[in-house]
Protein backbone atom coordinates (compact mmCIF):
# COMPACT_ATOMS: atom_id res chain seq x y z
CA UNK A 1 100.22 124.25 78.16
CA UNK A 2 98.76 121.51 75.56
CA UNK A 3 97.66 122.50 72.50
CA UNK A 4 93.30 122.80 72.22
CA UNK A 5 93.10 124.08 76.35
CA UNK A 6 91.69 127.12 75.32
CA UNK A 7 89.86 125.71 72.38
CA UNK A 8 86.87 126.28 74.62
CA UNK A 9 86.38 129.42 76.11
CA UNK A 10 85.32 133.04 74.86
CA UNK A 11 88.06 133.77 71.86
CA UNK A 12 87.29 137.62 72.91
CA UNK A 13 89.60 137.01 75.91
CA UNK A 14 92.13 140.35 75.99
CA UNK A 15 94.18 139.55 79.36
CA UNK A 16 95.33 136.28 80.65
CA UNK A 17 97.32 136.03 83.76
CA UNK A 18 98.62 132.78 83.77
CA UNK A 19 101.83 133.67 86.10
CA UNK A 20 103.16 131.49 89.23
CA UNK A 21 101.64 128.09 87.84
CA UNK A 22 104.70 125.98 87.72
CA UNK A 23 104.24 126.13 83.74
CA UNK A 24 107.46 124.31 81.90
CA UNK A 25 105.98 124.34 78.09
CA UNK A 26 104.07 126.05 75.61
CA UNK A 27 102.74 123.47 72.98
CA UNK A 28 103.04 125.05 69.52
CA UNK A 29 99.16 126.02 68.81
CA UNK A 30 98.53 126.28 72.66
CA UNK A 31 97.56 130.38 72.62
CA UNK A 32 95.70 129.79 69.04
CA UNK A 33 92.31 130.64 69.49
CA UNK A 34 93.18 133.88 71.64
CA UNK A 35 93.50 135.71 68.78
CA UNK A 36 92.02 138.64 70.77
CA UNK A 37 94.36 138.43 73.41
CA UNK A 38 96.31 142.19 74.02
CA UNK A 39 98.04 141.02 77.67
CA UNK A 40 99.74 137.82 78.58
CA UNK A 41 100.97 137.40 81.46
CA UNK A 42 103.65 134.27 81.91
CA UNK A 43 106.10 135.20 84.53
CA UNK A 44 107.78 133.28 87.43
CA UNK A 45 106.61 129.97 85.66
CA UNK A 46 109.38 127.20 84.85
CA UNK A 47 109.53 127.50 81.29
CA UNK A 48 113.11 126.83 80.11
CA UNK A 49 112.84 127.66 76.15
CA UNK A 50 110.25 129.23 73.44
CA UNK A 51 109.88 127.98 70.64
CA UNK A 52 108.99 128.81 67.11
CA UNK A 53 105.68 130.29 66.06
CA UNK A 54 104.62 129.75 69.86
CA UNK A 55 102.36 133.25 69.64
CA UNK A 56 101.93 132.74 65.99
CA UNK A 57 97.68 133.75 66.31
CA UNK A 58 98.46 136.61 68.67
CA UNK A 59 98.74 139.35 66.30
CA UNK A 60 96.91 141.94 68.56
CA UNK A 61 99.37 141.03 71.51
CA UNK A 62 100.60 144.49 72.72
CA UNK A 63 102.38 143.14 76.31
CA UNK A 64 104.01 139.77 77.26
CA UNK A 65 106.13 138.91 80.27
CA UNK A 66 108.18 136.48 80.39
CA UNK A 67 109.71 137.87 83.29
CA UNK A 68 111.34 134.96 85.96
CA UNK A 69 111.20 131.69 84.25
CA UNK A 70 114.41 129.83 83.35
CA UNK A 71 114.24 130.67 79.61
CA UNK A 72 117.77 129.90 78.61
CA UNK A 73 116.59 128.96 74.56
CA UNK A 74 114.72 131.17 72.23
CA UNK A 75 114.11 129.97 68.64
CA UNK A 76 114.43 132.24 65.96
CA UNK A 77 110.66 132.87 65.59
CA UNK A 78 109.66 132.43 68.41
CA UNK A 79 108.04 136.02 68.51
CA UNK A 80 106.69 135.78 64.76
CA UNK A 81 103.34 137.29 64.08
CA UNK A 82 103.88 140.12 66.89
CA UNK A 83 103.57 142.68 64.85
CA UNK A 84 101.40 144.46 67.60
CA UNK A 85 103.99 143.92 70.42
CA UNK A 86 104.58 146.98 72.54
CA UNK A 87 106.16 145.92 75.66
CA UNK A 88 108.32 142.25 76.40
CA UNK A 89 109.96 141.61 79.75
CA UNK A 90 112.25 138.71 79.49
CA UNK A 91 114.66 139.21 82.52
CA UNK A 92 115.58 137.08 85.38
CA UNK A 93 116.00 134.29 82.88
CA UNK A 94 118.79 132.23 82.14
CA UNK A 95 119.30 133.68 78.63
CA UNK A 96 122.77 133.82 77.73
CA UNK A 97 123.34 135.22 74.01
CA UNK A 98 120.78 136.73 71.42
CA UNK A 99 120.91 135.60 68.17
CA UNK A 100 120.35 138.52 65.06
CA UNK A 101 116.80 138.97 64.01
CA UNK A 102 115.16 137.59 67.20
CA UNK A 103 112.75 140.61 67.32
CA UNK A 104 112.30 141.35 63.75
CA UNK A 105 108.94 141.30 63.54
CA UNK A 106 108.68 143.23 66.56
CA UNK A 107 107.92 146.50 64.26
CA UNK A 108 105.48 148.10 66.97
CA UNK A 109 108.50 147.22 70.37
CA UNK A 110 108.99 149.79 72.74
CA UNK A 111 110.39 148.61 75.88
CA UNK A 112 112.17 145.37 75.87
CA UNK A 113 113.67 144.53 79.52
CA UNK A 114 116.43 141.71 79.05
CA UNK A 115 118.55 142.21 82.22
C-alpha cells in the first residue's frame, strides 16, 4: 500500500476491509489520513513484516487482523500509537519469537490471538 492512496477519500472512514488482495507492504504513512478508522481488516494478504510506526495516525483503532499473511518480522513499534487497540489477530503467520515490549502501548488489548 503506497503512501498518499487514501489521501483522497472521506477521513471519517471507521472500517476498511482490505483482506484477500495479494497485499505484500504497508508504506510507512500509508493508513495516515484514516485517523477515524476503528476496524482494519488485513488478513490472508502476503505481507511478510510490519514495520515501525506503520499505524502511527490510528489512535482510535480498536480491531486489526493480521490474521494469514506470512508476517515472520515485527519491528519494535510497529503497533505504536494504539493506544485504543482492543482486539489483534496475528496467527497463521510465520512469526517465530516476540521480542519484550512489542505491545506496550497496547494499554486498552484484550484478546491477542498469536497461534
Amino acid at each position: 500500500i503506497s503512501p498518499d492512496v487514501f489521501k483522497l477519500i472521506n477521513h471519517n472512514i471507521t472500517e476498511l476491509d482490505l483482506s484477500c488482495n495479494k497485499i505484500g507492504i504497508i508504506k510507512r504513512d500509508s493508513l495516515y489520513y484514516l485517523p477515524n478508522l476503528k476496524v482494519l481488516l488485513l488478513n490472508e494478504n502476503k505481507l511478510t513484516e510490519l514495520t515501525n510506526f506503520t499505524f502511527i495516525n490510528l489512535q482510535n483503532l480498536m480491531y486489526l487482523d493480521l490474521n494469514s499473511n506470512q508476517i515472520s518480522i515485527i519491528e519494535l513499534n510497529a503497533f505504536k500509537g494504539l493506544a485504543k487497540l482492543f482486539m489483534l489477530y496475528l496467527y497463521h503467520n510465520k512469526i517465530k519469537y516476540i521480542k519484550n515490549g512489542y505491545f506496550l502501548d497496547l494499554e486498552n488489548l484484550n484478546r491477542l490471538e498469536l497461534y
